[in-house]
PDB file of N, CA and C in Angstrom:
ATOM      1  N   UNK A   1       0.838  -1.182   0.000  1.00  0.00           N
ATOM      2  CA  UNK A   1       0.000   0.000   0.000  1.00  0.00           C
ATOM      3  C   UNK A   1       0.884   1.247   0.000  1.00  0.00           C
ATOM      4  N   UNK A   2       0.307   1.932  -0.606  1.00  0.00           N
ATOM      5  CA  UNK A   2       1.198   4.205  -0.838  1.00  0.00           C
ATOM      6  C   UNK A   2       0.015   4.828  -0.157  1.00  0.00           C
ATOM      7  N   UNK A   3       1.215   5.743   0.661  1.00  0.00           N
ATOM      8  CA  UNK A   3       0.702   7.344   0.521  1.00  0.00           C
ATOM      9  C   UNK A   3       1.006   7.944  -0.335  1.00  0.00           C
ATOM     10  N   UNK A   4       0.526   8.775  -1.092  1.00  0.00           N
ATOM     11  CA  UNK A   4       0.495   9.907  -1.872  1.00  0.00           C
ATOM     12  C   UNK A   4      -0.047  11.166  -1.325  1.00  0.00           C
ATOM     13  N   UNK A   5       1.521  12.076  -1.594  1.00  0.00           N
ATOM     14  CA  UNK A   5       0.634  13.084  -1.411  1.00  0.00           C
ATOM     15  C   UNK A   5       0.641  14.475  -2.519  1.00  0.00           C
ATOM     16  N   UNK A   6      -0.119  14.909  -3.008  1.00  0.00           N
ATOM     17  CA  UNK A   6      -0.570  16.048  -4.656  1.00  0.00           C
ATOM     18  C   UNK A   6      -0.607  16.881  -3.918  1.00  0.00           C
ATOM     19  N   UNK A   7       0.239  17.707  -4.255  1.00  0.00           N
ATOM     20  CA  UNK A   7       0.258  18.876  -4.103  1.00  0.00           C
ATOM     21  C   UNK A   7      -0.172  19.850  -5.631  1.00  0.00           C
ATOM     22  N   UNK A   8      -0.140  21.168  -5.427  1.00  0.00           N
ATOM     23  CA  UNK A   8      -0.645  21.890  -6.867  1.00  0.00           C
ATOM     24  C   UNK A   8      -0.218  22.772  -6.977  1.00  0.00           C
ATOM     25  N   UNK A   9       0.239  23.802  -8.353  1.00  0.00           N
ATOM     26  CA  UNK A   9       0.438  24.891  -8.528  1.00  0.00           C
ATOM     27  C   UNK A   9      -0.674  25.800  -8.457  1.00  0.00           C
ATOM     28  N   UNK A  10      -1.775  25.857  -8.755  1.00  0.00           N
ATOM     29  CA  UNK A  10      -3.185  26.338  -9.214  1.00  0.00           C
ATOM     30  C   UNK A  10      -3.154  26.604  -7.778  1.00  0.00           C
ATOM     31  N   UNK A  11      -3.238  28.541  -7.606  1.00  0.00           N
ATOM     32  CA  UNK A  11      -3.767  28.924  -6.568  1.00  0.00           C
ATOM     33  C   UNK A  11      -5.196  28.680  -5.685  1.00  0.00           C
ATOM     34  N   UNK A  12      -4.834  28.441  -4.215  1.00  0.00           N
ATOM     35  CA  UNK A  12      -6.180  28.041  -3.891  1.00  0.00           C
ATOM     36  C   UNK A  12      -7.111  26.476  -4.180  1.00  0.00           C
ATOM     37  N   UNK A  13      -5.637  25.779  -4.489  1.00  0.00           N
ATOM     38  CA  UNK A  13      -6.149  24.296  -4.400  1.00  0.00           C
ATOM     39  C   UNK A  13      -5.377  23.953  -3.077  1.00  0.00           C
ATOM     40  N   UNK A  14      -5.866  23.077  -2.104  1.00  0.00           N
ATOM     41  CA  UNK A  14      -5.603  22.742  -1.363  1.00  0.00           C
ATOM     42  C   UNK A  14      -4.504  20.924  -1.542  1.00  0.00           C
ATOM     43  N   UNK A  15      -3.123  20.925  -0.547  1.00  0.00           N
ATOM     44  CA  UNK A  15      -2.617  19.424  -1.247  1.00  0.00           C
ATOM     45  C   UNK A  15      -3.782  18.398  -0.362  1.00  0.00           C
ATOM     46  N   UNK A  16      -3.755  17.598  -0.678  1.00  0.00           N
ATOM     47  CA  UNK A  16      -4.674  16.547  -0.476  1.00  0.00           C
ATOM     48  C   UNK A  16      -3.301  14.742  -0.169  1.00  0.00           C
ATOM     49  N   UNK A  17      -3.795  14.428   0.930  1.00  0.00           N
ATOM     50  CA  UNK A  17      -2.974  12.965   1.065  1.00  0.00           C
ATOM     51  C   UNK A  17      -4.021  11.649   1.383  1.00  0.00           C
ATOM     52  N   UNK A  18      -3.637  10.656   0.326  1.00  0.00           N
ATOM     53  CA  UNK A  18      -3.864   9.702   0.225  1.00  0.00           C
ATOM     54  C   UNK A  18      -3.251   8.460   0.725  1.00  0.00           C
ATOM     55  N   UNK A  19      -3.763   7.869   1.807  1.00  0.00           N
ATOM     56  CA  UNK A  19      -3.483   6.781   2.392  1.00  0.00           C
ATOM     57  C   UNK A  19      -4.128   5.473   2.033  1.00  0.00           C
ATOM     58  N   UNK A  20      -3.391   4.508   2.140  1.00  0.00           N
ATOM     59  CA  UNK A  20      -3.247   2.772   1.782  1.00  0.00           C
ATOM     60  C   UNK A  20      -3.787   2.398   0.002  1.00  0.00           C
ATOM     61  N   UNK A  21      -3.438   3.273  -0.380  1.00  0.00           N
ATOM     62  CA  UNK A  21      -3.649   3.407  -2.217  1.00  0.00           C
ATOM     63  C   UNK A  21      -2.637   1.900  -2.703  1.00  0.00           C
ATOM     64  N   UNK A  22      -4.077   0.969  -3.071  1.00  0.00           N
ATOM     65  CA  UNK A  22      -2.985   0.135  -3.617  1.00  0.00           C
ATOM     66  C   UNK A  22      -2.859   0.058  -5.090  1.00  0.00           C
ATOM     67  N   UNK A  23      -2.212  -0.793  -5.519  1.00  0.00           N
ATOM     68  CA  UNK A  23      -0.821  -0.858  -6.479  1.00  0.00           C
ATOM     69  C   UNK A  23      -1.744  -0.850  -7.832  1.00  0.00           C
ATOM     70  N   UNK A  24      -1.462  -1.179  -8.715  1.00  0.00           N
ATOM     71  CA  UNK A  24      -1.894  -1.456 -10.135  1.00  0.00           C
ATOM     72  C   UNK A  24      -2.723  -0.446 -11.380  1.00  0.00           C
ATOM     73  N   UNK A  25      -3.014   0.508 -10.317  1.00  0.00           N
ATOM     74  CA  UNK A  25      -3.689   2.108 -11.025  1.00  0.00           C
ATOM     75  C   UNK A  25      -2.508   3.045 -11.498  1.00  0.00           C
ATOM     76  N   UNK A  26      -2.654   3.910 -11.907  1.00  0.00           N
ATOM     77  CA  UNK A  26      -1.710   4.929 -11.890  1.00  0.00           C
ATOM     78  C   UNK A  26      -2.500   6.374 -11.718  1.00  0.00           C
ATOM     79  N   UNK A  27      -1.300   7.222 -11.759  1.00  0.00           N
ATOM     80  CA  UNK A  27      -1.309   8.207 -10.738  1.00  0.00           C
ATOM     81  C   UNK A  27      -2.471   9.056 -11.321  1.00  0.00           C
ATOM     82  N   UNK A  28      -3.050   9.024 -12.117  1.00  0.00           N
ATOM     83  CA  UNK A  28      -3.916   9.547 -13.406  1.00  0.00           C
ATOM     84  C   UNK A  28      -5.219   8.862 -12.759  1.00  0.00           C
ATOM     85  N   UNK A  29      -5.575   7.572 -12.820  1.00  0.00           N
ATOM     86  CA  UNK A  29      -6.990   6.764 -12.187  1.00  0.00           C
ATOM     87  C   UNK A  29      -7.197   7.200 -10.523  1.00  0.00           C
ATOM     88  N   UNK A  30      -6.168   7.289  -9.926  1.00  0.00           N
ATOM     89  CA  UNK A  30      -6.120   7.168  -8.537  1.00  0.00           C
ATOM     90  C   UNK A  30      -6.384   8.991  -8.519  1.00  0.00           C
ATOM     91  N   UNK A  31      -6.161   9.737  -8.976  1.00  0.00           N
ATOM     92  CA  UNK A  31      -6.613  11.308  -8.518  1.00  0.00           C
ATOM     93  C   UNK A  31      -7.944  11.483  -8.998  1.00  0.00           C
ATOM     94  N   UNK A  32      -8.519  11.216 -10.234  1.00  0.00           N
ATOM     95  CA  UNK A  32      -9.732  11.283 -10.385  1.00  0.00           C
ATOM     96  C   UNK A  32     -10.384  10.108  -9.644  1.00  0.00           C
ATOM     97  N   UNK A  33     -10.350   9.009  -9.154  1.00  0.00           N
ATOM     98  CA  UNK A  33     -10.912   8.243  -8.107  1.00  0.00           C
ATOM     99  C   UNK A  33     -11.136   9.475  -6.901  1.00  0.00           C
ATOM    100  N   UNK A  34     -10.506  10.323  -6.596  1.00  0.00           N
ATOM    101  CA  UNK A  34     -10.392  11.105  -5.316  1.00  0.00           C
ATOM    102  C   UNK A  34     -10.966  12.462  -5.685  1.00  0.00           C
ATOM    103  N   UNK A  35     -11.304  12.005  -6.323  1.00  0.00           N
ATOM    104  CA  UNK A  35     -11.910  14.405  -7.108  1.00  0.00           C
ATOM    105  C   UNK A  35     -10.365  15.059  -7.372  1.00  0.00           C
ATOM    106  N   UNK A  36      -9.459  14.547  -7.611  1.00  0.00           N
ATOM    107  CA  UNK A  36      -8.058  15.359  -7.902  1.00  0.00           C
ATOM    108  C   UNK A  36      -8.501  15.934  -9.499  1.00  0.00           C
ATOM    109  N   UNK A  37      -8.505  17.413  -9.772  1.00  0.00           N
ATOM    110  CA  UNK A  37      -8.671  17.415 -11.072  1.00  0.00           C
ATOM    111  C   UNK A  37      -6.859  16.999 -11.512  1.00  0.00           C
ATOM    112  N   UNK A  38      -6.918  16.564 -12.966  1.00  0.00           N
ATOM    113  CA  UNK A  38      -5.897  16.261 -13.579  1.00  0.00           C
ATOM    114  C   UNK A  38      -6.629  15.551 -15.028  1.00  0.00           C
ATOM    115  N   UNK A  39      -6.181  16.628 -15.702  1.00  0.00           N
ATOM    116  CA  UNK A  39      -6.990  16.614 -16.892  1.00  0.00           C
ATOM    117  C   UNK A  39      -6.615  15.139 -17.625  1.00  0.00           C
ATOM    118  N   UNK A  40      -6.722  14.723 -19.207  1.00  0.00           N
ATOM    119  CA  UNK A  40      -6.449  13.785 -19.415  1.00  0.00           C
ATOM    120  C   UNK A  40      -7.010  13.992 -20.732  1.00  0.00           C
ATOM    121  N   UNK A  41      -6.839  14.816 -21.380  1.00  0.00           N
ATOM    122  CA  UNK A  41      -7.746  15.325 -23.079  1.00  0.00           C
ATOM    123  C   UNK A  41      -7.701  13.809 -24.067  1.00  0.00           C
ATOM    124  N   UNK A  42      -6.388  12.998 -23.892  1.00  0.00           N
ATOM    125  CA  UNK A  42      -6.738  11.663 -24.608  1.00  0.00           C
ATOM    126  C   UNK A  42      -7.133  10.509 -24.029  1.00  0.00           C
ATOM    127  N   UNK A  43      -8.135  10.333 -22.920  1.00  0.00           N
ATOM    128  CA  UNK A  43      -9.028   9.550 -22.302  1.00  0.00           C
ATOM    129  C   UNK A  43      -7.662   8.741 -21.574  1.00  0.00           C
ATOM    130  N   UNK A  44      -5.879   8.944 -21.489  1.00  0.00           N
ATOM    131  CA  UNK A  44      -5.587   8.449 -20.468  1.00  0.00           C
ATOM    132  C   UNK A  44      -4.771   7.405 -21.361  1.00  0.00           C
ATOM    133  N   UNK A  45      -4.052   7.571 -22.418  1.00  0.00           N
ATOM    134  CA  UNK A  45      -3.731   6.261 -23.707  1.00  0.00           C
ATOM    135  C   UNK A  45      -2.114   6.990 -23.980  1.00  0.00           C
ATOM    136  N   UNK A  46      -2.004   7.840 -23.253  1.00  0.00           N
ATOM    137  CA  UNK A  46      -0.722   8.407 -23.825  1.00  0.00           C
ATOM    138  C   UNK A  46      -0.419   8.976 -25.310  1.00  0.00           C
ATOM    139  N   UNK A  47      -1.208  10.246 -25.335  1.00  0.00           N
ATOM    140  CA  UNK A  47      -1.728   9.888 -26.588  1.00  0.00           C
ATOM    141  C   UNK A  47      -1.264  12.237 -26.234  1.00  0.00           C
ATOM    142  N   UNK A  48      -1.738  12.471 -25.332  1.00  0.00           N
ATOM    143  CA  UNK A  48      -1.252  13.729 -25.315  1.00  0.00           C
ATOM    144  C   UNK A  48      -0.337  14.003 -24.107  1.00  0.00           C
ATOM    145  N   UNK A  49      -0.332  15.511 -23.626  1.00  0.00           N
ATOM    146  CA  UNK A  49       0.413  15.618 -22.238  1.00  0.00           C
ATOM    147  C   UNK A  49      -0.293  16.249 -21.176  1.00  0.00           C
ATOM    148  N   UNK A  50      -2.018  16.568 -21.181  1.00  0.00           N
ATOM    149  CA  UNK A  50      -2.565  16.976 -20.152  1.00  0.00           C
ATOM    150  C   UNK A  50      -2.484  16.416 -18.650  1.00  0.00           C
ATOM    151  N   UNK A  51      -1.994  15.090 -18.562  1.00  0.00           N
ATOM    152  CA  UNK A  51      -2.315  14.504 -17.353  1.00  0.00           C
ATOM    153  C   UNK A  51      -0.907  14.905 -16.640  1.00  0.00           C
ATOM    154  N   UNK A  52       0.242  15.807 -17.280  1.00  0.00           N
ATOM    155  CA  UNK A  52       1.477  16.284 -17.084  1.00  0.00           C
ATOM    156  C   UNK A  52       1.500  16.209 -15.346  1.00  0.00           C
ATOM    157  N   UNK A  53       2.765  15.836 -14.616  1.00  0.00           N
ATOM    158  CA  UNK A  53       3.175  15.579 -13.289  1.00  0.00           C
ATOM    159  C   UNK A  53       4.387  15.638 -12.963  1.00  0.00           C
ATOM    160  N   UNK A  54       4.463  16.220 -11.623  1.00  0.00           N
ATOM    161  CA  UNK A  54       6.121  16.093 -11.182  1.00  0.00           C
ATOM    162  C   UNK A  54       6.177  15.247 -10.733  1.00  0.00           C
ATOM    163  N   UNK A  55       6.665  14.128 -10.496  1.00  0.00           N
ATOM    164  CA  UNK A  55       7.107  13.250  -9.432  1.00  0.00           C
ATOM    165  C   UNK A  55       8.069  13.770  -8.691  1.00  0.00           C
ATOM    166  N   UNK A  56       7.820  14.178  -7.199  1.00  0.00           N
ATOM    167  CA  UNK A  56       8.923  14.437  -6.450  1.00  0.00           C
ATOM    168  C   UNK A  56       9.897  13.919  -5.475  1.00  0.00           C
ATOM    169  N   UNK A  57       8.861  12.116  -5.324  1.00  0.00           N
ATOM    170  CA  UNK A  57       9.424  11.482  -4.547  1.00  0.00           C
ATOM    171  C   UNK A  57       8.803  10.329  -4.735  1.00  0.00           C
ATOM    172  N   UNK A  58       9.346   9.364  -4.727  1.00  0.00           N
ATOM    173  CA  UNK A  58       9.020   7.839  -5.174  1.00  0.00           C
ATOM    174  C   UNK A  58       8.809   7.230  -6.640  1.00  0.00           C
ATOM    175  N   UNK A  59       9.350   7.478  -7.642  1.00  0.00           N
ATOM    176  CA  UNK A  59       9.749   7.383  -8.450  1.00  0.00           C
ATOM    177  C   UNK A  59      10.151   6.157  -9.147  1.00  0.00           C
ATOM    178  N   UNK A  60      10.847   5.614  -8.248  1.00  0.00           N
ATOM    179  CA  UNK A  60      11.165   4.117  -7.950  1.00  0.00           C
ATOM    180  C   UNK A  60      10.020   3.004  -7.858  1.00  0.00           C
ATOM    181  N   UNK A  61       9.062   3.830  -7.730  1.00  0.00           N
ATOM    182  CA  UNK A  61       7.532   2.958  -7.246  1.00  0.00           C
ATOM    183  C   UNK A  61       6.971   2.553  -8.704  1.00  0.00           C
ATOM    184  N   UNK A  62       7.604   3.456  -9.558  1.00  0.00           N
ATOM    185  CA  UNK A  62       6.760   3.281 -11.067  1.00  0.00           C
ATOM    186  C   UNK A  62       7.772   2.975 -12.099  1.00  0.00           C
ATOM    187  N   UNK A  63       6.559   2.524 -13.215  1.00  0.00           N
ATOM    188  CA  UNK A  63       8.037   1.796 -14.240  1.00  0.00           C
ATOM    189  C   UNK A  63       8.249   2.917 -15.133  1.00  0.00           C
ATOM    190  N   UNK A  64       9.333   3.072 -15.400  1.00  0.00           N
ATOM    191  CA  UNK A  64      10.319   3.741 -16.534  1.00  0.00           C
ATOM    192  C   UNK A  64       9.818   4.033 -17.371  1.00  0.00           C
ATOM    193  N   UNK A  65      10.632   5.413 -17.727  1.00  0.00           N
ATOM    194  CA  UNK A  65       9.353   6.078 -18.505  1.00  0.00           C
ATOM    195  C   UNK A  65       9.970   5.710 -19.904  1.00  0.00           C
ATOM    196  N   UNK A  66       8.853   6.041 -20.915  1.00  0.00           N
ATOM    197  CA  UNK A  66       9.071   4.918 -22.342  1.00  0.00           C
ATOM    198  C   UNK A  66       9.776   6.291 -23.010  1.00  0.00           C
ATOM    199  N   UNK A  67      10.188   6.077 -24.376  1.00  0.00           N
ATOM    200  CA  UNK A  67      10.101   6.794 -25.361  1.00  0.00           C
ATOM    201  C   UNK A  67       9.031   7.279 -25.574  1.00  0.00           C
ATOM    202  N   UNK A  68       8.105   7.225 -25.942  1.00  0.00           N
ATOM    203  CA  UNK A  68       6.436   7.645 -26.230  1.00  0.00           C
ATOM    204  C   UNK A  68       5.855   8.607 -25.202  1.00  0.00           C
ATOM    205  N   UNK A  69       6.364   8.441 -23.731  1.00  0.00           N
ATOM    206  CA  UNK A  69       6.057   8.891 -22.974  1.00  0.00           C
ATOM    207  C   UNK A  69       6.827  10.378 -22.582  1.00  0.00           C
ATOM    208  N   UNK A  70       8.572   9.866 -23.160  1.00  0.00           N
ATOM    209  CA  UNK A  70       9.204  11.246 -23.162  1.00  0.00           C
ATOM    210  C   UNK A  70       8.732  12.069 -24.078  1.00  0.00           C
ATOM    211  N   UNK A  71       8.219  11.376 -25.597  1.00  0.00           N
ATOM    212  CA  UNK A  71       8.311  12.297 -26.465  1.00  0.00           C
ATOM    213  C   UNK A  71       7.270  12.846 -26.130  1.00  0.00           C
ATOM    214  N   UNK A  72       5.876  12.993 -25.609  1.00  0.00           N
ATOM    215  CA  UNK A  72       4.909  14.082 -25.136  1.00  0.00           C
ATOM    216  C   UNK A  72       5.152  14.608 -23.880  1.00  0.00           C
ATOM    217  N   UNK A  73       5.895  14.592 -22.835  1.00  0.00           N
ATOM    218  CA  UNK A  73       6.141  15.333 -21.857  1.00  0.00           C
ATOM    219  C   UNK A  73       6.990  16.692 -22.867  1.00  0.00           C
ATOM    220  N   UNK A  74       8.031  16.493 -23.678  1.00  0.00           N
ATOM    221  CA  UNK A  74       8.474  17.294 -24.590  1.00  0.00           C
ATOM    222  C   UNK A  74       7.472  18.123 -24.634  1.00  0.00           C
ATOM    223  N   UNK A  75       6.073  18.023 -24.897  1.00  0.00           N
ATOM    224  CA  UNK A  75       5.557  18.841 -25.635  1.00  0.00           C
ATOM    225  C   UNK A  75       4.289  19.394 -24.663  1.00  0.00           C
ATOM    226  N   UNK A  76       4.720  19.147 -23.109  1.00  0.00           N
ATOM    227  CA  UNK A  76       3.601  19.503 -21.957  1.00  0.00           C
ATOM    228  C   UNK A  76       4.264  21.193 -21.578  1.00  0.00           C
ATOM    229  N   UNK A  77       3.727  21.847 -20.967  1.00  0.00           N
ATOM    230  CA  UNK A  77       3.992  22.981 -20.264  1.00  0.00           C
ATOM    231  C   UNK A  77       5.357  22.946 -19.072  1.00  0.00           C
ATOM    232  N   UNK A  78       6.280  23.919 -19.070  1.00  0.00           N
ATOM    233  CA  UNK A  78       7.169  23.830 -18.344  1.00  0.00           C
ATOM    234  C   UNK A  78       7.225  22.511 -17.946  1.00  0.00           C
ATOM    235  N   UNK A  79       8.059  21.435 -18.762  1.00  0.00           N
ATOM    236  CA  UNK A  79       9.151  20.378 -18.392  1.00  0.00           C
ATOM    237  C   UNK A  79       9.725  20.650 -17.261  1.00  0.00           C
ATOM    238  N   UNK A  80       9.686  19.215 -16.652  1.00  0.00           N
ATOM    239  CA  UNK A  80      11.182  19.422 -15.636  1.00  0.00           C
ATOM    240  C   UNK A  80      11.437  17.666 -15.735  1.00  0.00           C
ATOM    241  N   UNK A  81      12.604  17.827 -15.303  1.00  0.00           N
ATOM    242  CA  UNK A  81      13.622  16.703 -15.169  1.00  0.00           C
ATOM    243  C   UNK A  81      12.588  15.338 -14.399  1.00  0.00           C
ATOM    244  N   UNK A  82      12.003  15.548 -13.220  1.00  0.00           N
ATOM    245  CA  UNK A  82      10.812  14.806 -12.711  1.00  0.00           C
ATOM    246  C   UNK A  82       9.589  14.859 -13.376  1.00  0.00           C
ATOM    247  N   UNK A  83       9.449  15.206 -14.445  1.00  0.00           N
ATOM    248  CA  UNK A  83       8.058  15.548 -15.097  1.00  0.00           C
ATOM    249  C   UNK A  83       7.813  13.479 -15.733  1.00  0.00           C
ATOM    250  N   UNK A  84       6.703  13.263 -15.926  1.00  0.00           N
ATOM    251  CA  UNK A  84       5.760  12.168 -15.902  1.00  0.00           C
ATOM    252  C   UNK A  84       4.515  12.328 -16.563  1.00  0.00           C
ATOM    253  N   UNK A  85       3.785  11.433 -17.184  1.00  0.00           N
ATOM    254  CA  UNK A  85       2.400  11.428 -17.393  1.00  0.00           C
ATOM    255  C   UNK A  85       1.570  10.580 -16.453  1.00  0.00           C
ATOM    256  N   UNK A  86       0.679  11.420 -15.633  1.00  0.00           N
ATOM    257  CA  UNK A  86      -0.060  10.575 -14.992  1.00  0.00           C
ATOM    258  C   UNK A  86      -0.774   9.324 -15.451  1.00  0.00           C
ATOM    259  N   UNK A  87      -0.696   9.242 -16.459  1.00  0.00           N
ATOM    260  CA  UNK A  87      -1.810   7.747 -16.979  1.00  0.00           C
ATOM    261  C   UNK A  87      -0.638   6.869 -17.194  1.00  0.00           C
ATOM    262  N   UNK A  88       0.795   7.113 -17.164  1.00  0.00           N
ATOM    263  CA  UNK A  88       1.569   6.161 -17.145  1.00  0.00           C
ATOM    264  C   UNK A  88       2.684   5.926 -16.325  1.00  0.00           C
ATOM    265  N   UNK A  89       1.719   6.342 -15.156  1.00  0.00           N
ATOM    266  CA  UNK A  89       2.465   5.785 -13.945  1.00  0.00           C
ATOM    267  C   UNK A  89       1.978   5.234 -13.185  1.00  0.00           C
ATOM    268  N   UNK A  90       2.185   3.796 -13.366  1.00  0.00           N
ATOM    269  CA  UNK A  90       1.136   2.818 -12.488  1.00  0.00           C
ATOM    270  C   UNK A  90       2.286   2.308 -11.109  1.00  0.00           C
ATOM    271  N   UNK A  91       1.752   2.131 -10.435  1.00  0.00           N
ATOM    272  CA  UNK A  91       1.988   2.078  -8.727  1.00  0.00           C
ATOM    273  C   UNK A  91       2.560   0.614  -9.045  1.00  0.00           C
ATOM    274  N   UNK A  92       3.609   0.283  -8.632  1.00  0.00           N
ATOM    275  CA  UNK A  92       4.612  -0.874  -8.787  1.00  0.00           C
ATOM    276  C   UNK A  92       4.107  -1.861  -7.549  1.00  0.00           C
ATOM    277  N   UNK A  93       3.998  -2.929  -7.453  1.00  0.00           N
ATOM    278  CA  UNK A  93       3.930  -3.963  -6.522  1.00  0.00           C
ATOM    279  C   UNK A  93       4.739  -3.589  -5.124  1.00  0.00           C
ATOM    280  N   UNK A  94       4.187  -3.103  -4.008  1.00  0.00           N
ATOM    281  CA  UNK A  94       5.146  -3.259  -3.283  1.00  0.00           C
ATOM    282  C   UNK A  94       4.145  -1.607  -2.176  1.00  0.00           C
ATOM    283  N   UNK A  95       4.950  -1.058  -1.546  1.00  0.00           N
ATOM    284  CA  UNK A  95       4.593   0.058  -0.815  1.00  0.00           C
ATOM    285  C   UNK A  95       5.398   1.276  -0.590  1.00  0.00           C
ATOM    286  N   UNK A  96       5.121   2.277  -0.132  1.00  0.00           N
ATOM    287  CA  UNK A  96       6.061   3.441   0.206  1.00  0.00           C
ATOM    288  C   UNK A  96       5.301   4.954   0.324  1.00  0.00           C
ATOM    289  N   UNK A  97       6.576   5.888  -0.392  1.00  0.00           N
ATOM    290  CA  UNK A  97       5.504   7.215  -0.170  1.00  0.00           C
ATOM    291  C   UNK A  97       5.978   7.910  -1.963  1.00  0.00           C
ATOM    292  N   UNK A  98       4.807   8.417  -2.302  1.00  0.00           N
ATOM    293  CA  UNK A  98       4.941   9.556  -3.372  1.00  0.00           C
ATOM    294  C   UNK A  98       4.753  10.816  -2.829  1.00  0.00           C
ATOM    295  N   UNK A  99       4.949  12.079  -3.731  1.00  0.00           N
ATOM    296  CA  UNK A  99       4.981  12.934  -3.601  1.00  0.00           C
ATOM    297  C   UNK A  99       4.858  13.614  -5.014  1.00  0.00           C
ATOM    298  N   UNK A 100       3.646  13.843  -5.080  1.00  0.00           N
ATOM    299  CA  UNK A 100       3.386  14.406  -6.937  1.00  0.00           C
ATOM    300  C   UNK A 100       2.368  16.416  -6.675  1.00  0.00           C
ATOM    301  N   UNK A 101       3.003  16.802  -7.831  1.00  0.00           N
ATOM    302  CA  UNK A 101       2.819  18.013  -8.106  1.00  0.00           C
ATOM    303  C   UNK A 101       2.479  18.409  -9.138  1.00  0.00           C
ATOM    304  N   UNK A 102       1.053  18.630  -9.261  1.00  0.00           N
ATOM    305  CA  UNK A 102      -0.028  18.852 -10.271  1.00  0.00           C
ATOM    306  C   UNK A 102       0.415  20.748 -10.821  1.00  0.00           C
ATOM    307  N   UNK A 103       0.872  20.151 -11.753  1.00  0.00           N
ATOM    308  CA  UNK A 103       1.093  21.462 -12.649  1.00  0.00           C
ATOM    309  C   UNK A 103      -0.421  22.525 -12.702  1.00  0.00           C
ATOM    310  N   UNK A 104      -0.596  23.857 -13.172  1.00  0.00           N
ATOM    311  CA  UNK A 104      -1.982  24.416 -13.582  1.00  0.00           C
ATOM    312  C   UNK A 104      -2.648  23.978 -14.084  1.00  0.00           C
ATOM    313  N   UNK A 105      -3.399  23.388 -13.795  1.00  0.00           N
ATOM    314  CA  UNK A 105      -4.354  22.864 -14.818  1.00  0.00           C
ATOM    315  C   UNK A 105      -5.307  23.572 -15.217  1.00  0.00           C
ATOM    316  N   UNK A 106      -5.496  24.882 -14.779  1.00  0.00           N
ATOM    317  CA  UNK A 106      -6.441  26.063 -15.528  1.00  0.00           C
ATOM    318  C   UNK A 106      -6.811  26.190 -16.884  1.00  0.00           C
ATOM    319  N   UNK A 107      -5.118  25.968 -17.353  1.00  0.00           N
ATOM    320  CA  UNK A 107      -5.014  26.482 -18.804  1.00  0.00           C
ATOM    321  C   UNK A 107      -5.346  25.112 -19.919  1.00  0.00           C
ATOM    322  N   UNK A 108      -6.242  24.274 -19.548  1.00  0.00           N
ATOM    323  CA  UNK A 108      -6.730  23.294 -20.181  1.00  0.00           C
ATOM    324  C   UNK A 108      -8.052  23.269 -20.230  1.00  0.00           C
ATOM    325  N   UNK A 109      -8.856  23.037 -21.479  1.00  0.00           N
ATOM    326  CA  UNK A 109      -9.834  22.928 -21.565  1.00  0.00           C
ATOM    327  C   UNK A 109     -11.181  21.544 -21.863  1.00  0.00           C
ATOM    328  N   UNK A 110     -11.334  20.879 -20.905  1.00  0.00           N
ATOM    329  CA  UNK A 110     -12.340  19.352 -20.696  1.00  0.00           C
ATOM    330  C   UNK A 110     -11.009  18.875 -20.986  1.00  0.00           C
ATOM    331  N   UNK A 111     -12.116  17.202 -20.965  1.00  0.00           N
ATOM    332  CA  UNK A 111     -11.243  16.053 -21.571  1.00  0.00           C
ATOM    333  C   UNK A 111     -11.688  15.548 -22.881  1.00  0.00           C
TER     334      UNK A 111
END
């Protein structure tokens, strides 16, 4: 089982922590399971970069990020070195702690 805990850039969102989250979802299913907005404009297929994420801690918990997956973070809002797609980061067998940071999501419009 994970804690997670989302934090946000978007003024006036509050971080939110998630306790005994188990394994096999990723970080994309498990925030909208919880009311976390985190957009997802291609239903979650890796297909765009709305579901964009920092990972700031636990990292290790999820599998490696693909080619496919770098090449649209490329093309998400302010990159960083920890940046991720939430729909393809599924929670690895095992337990610990995350620490993820929901970029603005203002500047997106539905899914």
């Amino acid at each position: 089982m994970y804690t997670i805990h989302f934090t946000f850039e978007e003024k006036g969102v509050e971080p939110v922590t998630l306790q005994n989250v188990a394994t096999g979802d990723s970080i994309l299913e498990i925030a909208l399971e919880h009311n976390i907005e985190l957009h997802h404009n291609c239903g979650g297929v890796c297909a765009c970069s709305t579901c964009h994420v920092y990972v700031e801690q636990g990292e290790d918990h999820l599998p490696e990020i693909t080619d496919k997956e770098e090449d649209f973070i490329d093309r998400a809002v302010n990159p960083r070195l920890t940046s991720r797609l939430g729909c393809q980061c599924v929670l690895q067998a095992g337990s610990g702690v995350l620490k993820i940071h929901v970029p603005d999501q203002s500047q997106f419009l539905g899914e």
